[in-house]
Protein backbone atom coordinates (compact mmCIF):
# COMPACT_ATOMS: atom_id res chain seq x y z
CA UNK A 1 18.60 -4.18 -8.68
CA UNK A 2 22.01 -2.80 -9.22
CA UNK A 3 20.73 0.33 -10.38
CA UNK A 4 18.18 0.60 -7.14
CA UNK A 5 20.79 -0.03 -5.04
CA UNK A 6 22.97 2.81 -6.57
CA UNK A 7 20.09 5.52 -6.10
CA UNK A 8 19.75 4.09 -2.46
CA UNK A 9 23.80 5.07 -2.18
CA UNK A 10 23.17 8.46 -3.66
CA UNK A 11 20.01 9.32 -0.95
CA UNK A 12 22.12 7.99 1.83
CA UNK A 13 24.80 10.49 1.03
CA UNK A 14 22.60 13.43 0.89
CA UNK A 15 21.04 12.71 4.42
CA UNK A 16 24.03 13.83 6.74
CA UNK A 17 21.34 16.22 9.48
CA UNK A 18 20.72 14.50 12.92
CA UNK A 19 17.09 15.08 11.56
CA UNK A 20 17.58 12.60 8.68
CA UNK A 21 18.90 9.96 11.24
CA UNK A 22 15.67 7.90 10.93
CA UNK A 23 15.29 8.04 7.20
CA UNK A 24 18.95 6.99 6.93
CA UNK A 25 18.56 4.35 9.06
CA UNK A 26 15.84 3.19 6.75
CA UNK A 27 17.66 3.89 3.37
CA UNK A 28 20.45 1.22 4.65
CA UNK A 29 17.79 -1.07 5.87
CA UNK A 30 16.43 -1.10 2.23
CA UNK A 31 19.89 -1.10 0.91
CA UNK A 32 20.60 -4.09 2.40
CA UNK A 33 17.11 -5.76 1.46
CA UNK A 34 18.26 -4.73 -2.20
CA UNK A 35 22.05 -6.16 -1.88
CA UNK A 36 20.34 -9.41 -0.53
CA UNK A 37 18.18 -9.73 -3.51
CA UNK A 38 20.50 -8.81 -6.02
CA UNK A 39 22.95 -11.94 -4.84
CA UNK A 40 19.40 -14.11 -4.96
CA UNK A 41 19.14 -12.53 -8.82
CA UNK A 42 22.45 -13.43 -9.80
CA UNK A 43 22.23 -16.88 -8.20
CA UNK A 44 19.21 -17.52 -10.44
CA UNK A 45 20.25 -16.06 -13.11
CA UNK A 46 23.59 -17.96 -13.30
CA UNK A 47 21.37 -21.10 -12.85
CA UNK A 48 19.26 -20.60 -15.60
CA UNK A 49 22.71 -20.19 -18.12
CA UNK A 50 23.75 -23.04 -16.84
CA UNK A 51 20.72 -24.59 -17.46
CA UNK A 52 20.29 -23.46 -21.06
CA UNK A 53 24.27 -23.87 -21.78
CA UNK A 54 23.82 -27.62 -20.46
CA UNK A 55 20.54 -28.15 -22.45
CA UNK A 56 18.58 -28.40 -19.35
CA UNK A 57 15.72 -26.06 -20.50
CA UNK A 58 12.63 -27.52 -21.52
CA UNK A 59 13.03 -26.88 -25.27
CA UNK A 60 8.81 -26.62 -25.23
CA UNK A 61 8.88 -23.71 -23.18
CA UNK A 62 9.19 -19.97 -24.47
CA UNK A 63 11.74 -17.69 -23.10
CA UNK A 64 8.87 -16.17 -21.75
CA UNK A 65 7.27 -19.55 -20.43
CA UNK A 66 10.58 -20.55 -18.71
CA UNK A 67 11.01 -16.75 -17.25
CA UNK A 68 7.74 -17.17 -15.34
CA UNK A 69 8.51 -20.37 -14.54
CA UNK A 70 12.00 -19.68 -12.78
CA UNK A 71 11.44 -16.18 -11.39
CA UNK A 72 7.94 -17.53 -9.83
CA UNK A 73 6.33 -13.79 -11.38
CA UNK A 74 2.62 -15.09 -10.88
C-alpha cells in the first residue's frame, strides 16, 4: 500500500497544467483511499502479532488458513 501510495505522489507531481486539474483531483482522492487503507493494514497487521506473540492464534490453522481468515480474502 505504501508503495501505491508513493507512485500516486510521483503522478500527482507530474500533473501541474490547468488541464490535469481533474485527474489531480482524482489522484488525491485515491491517495487518500490508499492512506486510509494502509492505517486499516497496519491496524490488522499489528493485531495479528499480537495475536501470535500472545498465543492467541489457533495453532490448527496454517499461516495461510489464518491469513484468509483475518484479511477476509474470499
Amino acid at each position: 500500500m505504501q508503495e501505491l501510495i508513493e507512485q500516486l505522489n510521483e503522478l500527482e507531481a507530474k500533473l501541474t497544467s490547468l488541464d490535469d486539474a481533474m485527474y489531480r483531483g482524482g489522484v488525491r482522492n485515491a491517495k487518500r483511499l490508499a492512506e486510509e487503507l494502509l492505517k486499516k493494514e497496519r491496524e490488522t497487521i499489528c493485531n495479528a502479532f499480537s495475536d501470535a506473540r500472545h498465543g492467541a492464534v489457533e495453532s490448527r490453522w496454517t499461516a495461510e488458513e489464518y491469513f484468509e481468515e483475518i484479511f477476509k480474502t474470499k
